[in-house]
PDB file of N, CA and C in Angstrom:
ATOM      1  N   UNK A   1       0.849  -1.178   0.000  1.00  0.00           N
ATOM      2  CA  UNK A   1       0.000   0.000   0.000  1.00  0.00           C
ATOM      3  C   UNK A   1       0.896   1.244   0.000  1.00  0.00           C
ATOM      4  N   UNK A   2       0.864   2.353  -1.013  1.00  0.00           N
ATOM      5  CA  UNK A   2       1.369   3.622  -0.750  1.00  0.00           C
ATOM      6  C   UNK A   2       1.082   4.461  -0.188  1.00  0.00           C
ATOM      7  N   UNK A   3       2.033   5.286   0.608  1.00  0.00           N
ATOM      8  CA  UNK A   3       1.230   6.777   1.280  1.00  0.00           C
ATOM      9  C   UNK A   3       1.020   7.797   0.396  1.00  0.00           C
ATOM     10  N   UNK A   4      -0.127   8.655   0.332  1.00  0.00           N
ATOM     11  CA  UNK A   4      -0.165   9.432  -0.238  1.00  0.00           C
ATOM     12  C   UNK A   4       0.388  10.649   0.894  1.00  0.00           C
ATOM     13  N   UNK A   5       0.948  11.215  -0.039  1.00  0.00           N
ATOM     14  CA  UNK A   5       1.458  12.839   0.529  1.00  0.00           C
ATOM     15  C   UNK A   5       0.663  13.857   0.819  1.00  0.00           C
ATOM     16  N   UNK A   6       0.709  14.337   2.349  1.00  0.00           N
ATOM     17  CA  UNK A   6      -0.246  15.540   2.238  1.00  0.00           C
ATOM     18  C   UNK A   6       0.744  16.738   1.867  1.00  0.00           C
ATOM     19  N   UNK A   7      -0.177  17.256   0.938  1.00  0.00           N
ATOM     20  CA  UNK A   7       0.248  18.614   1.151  1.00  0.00           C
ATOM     21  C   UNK A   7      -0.664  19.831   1.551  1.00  0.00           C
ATOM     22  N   UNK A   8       0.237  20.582   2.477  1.00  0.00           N
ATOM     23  CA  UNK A   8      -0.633  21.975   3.298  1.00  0.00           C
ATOM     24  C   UNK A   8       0.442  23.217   3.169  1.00  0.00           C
ATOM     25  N   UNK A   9      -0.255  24.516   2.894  1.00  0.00           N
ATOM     26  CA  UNK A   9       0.097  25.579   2.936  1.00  0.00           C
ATOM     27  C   UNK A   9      -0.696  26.397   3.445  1.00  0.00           C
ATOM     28  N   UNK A  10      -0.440  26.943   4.555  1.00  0.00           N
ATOM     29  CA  UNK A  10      -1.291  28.179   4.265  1.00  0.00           C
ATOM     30  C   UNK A  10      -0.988  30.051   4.449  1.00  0.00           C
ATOM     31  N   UNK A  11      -1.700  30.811   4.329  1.00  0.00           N
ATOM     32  CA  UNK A  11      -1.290  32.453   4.359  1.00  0.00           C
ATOM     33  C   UNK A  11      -1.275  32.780   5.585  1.00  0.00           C
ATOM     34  N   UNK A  12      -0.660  33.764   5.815  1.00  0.00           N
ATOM     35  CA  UNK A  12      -0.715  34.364   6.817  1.00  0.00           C
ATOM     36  C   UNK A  12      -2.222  34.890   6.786  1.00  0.00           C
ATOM     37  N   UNK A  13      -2.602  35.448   7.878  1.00  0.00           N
ATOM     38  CA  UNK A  13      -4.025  35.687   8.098  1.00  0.00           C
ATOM     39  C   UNK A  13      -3.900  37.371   7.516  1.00  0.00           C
ATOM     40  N   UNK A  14      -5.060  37.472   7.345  1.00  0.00           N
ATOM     41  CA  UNK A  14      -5.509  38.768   6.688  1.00  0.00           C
ATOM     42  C   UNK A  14      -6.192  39.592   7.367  1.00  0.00           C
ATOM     43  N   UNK A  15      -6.155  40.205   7.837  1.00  0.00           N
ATOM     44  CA  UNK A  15      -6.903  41.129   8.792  1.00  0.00           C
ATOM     45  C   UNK A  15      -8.016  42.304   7.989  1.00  0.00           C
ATOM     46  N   UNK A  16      -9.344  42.043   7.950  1.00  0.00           N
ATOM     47  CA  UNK A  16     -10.633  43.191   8.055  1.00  0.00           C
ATOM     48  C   UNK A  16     -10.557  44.031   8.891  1.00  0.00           C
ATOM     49  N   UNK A  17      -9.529  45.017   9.663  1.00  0.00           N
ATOM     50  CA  UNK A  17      -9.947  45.513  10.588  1.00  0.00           C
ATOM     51  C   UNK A  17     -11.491  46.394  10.815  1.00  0.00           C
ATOM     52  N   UNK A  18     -12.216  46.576   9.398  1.00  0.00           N
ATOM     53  CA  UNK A  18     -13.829  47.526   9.585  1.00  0.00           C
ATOM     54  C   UNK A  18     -14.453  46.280  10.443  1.00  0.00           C
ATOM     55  N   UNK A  19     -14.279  45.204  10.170  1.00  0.00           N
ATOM     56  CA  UNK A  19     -15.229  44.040  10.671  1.00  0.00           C
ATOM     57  C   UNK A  19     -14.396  43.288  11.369  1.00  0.00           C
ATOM     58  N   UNK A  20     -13.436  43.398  11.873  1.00  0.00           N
ATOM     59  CA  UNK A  20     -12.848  42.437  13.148  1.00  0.00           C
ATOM     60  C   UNK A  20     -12.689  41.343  12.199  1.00  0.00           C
ATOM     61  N   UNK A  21     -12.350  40.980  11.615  1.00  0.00           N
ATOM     62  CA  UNK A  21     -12.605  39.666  10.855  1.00  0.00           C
ATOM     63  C   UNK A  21     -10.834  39.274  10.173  1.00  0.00           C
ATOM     64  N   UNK A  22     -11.021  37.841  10.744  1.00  0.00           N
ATOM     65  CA  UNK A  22      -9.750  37.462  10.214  1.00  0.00           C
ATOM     66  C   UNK A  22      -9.911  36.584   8.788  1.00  0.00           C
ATOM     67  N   UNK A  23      -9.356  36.255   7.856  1.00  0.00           N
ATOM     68  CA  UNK A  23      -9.317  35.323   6.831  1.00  0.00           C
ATOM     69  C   UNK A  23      -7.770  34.580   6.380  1.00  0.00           C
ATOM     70  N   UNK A  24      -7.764  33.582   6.409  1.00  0.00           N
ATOM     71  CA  UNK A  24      -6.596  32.515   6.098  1.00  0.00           C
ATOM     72  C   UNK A  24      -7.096  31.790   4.535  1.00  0.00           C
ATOM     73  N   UNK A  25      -5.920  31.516   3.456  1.00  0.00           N
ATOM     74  CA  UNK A  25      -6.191  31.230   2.349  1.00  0.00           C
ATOM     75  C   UNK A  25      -4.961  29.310   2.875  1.00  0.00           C
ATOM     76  N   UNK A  26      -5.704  28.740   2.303  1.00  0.00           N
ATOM     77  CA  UNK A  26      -5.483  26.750   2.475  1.00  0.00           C
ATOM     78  C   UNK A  26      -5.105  26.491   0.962  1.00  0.00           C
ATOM     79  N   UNK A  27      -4.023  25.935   1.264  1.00  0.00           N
ATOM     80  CA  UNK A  27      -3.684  25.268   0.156  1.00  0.00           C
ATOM     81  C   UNK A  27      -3.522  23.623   0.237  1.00  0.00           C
ATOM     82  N   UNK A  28      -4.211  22.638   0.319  1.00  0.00           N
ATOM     83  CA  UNK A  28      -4.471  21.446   0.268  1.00  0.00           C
ATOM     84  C   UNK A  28      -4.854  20.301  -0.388  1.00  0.00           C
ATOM     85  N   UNK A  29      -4.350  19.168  -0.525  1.00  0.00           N
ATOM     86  CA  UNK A  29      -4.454  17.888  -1.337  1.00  0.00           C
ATOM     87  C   UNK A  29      -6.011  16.918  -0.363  1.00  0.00           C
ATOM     88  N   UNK A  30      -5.952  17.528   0.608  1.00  0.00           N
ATOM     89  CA  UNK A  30      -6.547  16.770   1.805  1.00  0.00           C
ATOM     90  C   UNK A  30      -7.741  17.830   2.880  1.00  0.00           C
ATOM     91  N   UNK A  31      -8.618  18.297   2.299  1.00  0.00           N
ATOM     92  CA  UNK A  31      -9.377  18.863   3.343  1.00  0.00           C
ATOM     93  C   UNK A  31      -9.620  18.602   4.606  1.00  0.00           C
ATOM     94  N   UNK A  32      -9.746  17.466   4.612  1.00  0.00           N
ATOM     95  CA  UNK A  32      -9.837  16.719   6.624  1.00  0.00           C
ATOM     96  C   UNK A  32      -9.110  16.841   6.987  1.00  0.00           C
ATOM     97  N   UNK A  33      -7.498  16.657   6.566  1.00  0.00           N
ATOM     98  CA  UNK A  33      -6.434  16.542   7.615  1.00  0.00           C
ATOM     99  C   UNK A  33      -6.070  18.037   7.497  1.00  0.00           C
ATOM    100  N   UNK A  34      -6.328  18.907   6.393  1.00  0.00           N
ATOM    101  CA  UNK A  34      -5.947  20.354   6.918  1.00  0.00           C
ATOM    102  C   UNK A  34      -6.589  21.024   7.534  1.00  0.00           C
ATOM    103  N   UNK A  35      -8.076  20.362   7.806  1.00  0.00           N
ATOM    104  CA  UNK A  35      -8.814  21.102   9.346  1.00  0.00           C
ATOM    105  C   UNK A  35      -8.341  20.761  10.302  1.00  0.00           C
ATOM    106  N   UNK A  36      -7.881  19.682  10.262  1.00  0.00           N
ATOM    107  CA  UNK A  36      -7.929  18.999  11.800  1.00  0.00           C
ATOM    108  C   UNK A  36      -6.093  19.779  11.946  1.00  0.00           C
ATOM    109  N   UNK A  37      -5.165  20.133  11.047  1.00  0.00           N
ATOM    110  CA  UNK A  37      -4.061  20.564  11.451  1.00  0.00           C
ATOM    111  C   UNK A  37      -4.491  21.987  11.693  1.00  0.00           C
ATOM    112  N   UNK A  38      -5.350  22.666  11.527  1.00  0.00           N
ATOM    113  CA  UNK A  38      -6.246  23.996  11.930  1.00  0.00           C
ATOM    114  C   UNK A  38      -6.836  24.410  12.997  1.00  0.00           C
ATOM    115  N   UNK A  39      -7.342  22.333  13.584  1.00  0.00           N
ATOM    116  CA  UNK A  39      -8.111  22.870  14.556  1.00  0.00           C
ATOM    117  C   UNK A  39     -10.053  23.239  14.484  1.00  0.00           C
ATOM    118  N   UNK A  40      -9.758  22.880  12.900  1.00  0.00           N
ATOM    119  CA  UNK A  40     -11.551  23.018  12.906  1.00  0.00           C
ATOM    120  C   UNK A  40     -12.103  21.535  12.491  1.00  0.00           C
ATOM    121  N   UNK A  41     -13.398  21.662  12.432  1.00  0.00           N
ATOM    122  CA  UNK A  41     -14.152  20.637  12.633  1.00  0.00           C
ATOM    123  C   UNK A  41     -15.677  20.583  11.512  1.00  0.00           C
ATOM    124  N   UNK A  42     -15.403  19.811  10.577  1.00  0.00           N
ATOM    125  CA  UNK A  42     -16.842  20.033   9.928  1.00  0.00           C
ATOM    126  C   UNK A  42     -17.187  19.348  10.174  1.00  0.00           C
ATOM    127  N   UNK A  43     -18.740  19.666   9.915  1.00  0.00           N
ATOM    128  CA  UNK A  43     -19.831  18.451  10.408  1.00  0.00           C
ATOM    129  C   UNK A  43     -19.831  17.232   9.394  1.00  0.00           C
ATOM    130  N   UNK A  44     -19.388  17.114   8.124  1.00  0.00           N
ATOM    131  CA  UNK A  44     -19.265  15.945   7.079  1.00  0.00           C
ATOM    132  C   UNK A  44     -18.241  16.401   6.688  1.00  0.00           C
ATOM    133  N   UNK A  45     -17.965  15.009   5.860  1.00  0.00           N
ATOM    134  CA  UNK A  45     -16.491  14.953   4.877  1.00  0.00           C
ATOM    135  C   UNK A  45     -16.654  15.990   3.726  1.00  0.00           C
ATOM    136  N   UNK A  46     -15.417  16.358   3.117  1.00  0.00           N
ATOM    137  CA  UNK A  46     -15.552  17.396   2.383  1.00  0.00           C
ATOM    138  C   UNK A  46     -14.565  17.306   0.913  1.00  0.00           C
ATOM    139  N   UNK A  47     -13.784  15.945   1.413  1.00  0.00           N
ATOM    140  CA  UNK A  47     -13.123  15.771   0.350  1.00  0.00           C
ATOM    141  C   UNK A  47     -13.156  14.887  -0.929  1.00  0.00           C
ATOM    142  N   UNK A  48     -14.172  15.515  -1.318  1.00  0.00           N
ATOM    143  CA  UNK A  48     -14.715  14.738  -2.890  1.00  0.00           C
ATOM    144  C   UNK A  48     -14.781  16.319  -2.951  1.00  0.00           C
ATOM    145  N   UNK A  49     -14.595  17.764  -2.808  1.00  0.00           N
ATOM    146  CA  UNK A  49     -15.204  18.957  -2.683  1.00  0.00           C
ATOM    147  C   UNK A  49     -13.576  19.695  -4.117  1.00  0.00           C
ATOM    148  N   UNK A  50     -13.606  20.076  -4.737  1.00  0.00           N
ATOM    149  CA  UNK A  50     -12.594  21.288  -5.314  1.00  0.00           C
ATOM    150  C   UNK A  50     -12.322  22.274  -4.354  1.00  0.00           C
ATOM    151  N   UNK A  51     -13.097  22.805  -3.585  1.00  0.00           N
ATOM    152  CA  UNK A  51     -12.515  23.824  -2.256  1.00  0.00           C
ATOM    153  C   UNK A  51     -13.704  24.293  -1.988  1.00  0.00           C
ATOM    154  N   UNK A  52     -13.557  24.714  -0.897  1.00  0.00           N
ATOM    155  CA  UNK A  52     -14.750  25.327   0.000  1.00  0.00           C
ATOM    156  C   UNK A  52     -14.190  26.507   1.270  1.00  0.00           C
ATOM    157  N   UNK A  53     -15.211  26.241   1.858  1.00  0.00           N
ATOM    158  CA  UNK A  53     -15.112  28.196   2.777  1.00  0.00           C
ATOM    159  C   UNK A  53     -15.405  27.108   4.167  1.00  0.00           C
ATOM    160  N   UNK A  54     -14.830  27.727   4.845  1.00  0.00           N
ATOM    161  CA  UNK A  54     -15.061  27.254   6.425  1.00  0.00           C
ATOM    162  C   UNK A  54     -15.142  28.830   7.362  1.00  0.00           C
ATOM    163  N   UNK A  55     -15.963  29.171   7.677  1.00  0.00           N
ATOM    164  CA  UNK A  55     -16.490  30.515   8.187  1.00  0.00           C
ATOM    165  C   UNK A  55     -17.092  30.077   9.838  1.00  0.00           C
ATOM    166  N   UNK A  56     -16.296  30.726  11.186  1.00  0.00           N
ATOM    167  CA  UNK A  56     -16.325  30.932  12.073  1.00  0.00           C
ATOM    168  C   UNK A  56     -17.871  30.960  12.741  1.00  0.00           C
ATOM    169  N   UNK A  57     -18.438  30.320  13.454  1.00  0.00           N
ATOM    170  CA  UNK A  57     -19.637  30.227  14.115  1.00  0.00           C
ATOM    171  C   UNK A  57     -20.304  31.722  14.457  1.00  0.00           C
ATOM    172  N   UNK A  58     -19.147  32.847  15.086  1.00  0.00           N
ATOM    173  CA  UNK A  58     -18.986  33.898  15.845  1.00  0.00           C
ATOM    174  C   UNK A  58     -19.181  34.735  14.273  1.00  0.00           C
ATOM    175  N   UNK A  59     -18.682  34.261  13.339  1.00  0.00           N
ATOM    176  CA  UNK A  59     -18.314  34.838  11.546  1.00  0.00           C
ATOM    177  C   UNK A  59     -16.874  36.163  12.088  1.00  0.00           C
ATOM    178  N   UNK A  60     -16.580  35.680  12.825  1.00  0.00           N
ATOM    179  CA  UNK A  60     -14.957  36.379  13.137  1.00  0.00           C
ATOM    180  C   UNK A  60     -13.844  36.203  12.467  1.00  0.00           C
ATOM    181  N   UNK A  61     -14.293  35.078  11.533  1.00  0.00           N
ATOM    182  CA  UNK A  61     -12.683  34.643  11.163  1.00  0.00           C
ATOM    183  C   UNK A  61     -13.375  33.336   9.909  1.00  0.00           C
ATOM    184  N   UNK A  62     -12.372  33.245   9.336  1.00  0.00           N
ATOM    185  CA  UNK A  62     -12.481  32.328   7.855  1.00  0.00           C
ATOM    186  C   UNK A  62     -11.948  31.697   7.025  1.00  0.00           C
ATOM    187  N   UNK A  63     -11.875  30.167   6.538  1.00  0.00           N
ATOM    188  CA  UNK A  63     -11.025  29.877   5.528  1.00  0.00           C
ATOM    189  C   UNK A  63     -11.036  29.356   4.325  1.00  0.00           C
ATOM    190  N   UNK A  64     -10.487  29.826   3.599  1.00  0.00           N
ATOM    191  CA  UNK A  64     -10.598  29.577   1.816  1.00  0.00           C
ATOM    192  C   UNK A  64      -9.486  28.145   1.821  1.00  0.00           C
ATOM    193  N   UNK A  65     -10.149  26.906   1.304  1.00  0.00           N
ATOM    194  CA  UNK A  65      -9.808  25.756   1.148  1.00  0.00           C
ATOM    195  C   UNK A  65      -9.445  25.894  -0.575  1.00  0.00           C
ATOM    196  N   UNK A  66      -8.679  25.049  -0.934  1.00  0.00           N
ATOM    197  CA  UNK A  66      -8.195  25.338  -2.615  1.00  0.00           C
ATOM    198  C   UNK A  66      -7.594  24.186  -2.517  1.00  0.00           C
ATOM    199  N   UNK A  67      -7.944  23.202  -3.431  1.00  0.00           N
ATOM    200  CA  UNK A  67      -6.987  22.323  -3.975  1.00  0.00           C
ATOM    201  C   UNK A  67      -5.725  22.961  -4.679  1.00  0.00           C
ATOM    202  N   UNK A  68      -4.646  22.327  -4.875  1.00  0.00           N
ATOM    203  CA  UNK A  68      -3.293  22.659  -5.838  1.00  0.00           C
ATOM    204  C   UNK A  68      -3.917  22.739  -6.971  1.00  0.00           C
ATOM    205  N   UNK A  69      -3.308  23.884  -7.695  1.00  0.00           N
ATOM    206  CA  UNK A  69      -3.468  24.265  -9.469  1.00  0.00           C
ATOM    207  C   UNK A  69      -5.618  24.485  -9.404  1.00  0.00           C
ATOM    208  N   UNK A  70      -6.001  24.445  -8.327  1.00  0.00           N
ATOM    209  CA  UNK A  70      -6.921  24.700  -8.683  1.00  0.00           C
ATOM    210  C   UNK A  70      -7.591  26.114  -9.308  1.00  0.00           C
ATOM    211  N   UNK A  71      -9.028  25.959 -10.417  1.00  0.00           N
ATOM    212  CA  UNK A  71      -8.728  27.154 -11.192  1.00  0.00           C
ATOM    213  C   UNK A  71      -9.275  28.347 -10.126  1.00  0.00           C
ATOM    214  N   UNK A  72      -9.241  29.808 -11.385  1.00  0.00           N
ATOM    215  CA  UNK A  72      -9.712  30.633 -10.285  1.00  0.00           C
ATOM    216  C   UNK A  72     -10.752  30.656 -10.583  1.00  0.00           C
ATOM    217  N   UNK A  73     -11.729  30.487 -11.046  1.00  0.00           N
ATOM    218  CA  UNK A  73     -13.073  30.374 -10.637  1.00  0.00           C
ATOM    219  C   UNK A  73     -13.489  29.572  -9.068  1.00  0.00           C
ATOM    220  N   UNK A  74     -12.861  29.386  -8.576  1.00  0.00           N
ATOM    221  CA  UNK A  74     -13.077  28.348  -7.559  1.00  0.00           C
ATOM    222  C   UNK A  74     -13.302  29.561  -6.452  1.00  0.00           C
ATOM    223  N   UNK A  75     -11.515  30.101  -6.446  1.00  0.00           N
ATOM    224  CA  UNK A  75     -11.033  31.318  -5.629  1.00  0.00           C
ATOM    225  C   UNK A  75     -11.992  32.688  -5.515  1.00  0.00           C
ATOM    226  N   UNK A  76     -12.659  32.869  -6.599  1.00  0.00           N
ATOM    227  CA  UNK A  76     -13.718  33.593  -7.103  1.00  0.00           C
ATOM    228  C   UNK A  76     -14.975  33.597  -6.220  1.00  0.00           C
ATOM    229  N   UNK A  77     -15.224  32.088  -6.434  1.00  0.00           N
ATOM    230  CA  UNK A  77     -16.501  31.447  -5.509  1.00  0.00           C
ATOM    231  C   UNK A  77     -16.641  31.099  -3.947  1.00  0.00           C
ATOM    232  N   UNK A  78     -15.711  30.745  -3.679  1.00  0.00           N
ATOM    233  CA  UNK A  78     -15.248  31.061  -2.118  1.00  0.00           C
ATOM    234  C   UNK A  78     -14.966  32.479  -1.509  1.00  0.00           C
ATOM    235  N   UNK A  79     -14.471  33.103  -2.136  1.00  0.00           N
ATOM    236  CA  UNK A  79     -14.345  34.597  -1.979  1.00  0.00           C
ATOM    237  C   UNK A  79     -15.497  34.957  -1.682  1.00  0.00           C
ATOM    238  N   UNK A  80     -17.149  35.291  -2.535  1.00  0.00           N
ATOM    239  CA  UNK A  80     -17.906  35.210  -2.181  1.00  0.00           C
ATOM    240  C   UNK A  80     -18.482  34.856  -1.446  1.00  0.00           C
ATOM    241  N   UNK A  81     -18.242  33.493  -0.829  1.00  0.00           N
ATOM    242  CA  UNK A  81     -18.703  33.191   0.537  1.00  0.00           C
ATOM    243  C   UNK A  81     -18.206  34.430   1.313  1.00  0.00           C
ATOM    244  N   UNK A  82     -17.307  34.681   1.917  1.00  0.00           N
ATOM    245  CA  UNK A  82     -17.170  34.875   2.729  1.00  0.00           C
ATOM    246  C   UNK A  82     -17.340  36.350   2.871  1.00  0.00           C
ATOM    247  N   UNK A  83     -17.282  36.953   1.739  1.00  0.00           N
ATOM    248  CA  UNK A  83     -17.699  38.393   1.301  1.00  0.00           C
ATOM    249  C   UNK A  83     -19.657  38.257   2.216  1.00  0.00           C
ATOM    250  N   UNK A  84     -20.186  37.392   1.782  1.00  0.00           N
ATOM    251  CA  UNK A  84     -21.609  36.964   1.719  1.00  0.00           C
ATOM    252  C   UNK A  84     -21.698  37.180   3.433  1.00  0.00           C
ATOM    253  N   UNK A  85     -20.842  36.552   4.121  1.00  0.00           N
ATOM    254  CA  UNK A  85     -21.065  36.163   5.240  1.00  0.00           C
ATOM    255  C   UNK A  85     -20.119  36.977   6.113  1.00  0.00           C
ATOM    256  N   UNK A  86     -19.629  37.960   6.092  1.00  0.00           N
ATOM    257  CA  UNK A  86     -19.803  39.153   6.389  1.00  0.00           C
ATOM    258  C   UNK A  86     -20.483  39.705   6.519  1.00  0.00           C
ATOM    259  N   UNK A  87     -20.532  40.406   5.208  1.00  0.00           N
ATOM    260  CA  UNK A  87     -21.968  41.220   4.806  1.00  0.00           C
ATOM    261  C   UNK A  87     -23.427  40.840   5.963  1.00  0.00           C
ATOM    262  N   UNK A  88     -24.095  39.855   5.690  1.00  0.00           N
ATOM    263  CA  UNK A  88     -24.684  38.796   5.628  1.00  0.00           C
ATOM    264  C   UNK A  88     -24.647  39.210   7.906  1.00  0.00           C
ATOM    265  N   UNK A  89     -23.852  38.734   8.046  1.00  0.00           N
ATOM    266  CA  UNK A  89     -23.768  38.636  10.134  1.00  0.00           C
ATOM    267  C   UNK A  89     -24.021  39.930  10.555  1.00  0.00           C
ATOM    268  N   UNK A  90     -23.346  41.145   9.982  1.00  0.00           N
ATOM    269  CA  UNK A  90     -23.111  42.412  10.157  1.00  0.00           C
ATOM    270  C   UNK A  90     -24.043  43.130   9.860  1.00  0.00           C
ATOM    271  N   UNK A  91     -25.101  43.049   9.344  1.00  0.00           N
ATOM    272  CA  UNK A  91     -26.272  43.562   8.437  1.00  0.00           C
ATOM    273  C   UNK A  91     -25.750  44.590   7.856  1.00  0.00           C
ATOM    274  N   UNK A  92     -25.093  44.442   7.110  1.00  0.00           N
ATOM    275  CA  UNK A  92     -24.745  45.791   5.711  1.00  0.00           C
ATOM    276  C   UNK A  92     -25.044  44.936   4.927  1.00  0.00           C
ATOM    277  N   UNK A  93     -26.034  46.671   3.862  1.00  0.00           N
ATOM    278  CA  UNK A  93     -26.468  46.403   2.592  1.00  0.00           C
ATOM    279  C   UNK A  93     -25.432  45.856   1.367  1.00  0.00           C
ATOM    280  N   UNK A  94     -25.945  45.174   0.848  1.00  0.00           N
ATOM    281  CA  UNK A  94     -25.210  44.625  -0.458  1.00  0.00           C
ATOM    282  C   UNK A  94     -25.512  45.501  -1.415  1.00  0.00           C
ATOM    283  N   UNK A  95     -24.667  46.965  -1.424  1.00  0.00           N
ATOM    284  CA  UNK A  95     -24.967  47.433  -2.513  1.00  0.00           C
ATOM    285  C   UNK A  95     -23.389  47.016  -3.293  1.00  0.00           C
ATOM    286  N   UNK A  96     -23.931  47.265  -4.760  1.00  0.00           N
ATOM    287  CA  UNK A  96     -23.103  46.471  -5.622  1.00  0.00           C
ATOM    288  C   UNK A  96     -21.460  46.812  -5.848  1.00  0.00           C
ATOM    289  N   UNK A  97     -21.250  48.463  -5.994  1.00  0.00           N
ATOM    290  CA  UNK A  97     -19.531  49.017  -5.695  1.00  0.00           C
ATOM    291  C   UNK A  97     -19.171  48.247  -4.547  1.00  0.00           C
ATOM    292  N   UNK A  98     -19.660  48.150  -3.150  1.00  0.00           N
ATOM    293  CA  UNK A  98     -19.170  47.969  -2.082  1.00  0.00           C
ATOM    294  C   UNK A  98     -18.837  45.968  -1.953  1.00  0.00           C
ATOM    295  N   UNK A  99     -19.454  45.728  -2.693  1.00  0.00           N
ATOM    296  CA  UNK A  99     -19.463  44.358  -2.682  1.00  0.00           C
ATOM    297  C   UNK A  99     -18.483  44.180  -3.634  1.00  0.00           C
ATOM    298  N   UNK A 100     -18.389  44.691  -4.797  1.00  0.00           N
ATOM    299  CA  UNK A 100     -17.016  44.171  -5.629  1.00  0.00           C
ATOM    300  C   UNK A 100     -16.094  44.682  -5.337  1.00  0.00           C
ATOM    301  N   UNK A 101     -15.869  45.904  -4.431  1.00  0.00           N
ATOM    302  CA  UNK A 101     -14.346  46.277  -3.883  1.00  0.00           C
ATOM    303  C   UNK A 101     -13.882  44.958  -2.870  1.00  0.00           C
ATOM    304  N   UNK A 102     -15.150  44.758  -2.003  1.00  0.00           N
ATOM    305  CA  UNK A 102     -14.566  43.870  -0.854  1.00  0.00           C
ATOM    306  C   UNK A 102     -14.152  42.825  -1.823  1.00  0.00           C
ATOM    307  N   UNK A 103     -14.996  42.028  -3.049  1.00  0.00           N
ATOM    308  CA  UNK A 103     -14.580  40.391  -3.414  1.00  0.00           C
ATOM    309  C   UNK A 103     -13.358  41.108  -4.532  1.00  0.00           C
ATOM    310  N   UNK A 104     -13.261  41.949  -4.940  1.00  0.00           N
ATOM    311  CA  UNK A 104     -11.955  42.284  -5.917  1.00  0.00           C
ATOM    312  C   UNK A 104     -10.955  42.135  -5.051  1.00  0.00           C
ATOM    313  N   UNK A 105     -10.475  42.815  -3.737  1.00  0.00           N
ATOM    314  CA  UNK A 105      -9.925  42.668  -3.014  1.00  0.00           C
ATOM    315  C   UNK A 105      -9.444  41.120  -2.420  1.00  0.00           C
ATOM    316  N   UNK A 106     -10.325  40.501  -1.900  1.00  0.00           N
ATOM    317  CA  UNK A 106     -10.052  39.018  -1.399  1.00  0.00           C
ATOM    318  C   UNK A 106      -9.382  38.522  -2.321  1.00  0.00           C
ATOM    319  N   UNK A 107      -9.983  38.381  -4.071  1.00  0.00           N
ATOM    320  CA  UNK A 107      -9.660  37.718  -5.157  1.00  0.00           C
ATOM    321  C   UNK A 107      -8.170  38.109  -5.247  1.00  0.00           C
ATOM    322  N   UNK A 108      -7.846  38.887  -5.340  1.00  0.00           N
ATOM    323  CA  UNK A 108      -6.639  39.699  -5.666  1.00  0.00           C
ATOM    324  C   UNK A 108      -5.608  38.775  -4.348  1.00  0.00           C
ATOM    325  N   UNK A 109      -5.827  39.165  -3.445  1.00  0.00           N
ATOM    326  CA  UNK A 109      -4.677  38.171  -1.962  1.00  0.00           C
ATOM    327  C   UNK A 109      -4.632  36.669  -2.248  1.00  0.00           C
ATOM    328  N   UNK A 110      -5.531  36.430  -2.628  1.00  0.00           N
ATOM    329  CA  UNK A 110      -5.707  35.145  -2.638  1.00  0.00           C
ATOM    330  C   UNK A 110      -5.156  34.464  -4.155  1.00  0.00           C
ATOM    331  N   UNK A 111      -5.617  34.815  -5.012  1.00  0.00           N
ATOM    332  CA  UNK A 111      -4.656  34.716  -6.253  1.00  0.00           C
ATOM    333  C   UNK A 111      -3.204  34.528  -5.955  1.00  0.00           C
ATOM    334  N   UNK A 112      -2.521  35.734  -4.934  1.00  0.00           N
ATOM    335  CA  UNK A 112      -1.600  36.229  -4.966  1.00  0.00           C
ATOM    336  C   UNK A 112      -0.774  34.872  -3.949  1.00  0.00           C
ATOM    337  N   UNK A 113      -1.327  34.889  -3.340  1.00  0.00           N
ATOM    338  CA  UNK A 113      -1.139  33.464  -2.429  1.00  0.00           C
ATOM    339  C   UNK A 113      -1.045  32.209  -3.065  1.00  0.00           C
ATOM    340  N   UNK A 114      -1.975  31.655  -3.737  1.00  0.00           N
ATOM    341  CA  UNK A 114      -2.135  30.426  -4.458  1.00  0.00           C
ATOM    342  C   UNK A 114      -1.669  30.267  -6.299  1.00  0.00           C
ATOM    343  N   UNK A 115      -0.623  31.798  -5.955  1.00  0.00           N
ATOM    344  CA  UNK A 115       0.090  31.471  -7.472  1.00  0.00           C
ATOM    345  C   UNK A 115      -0.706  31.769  -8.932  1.00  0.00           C
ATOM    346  N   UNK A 116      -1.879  33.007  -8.705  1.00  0.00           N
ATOM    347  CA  UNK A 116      -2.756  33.008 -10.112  1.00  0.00           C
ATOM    348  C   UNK A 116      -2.703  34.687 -10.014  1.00  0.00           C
ATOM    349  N   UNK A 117      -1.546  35.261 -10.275  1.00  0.00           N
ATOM    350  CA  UNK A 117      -1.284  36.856 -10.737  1.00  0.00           C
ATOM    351  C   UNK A 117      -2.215  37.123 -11.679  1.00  0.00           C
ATOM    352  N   UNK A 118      -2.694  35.850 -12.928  1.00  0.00           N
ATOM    353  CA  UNK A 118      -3.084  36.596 -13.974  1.00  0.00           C
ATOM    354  C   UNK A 118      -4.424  36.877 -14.230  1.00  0.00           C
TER     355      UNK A 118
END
């Protein structure tokens, strides 16, 4: 039987200071074992998943899951989460400038993190 290799990366955390809010960008082969090296806990398995958002109970804090080479549409779509769920805990309006500065922004760190400048 072979081992498969995990691989984990992740960003330094990102600080919202308008919203107290922290965000961490995951770079992983293995969603379960990079929660559990995190410290978080989902309620089901997640790894049949391309990437997903893991967002704080309190919505204080957040993380963008990404498979390797995964595309940016993914980064795009998780971004939104968490743009969403902000927004979303805090009750601010979703008006539309204010919403694409915040997800232009995320998109942009996070790209920048997981190797997609372009």
């Amino acid at each position: 039987m072979s081992k498969v290799k995990f691989h984990f990366r992740k960003s330094p955390q990102i600080h919202l200071p308008m919203y107290e809010y922290w965000l961490c960008f995951v770079e992983t082969n293995n969603f379960s074992a990079a929660a559990g090296r995190l410290g978080l806990h989902f309620k089901r398995s997640h790894d049949d998943a391309q990437a997903l958002t893991f967002v704080a109970a309190d919505a204080t804090h957040g993380y963008v899951f990404l498979k390797k080479n995964a595309p940016v549409n993914h980064l795009v779509h998780e971004c939104w989460h968490i743009v969403n769920n902000i927004f979303t805990e805090r009750g601010i309006e979703f008006e539309d400038e204010v919403v694409a500065y915040h997800l232009d922004y995320l998109v942009k760190v996070g790209a920048h993190f997981y190797g997609r400048r372009k």
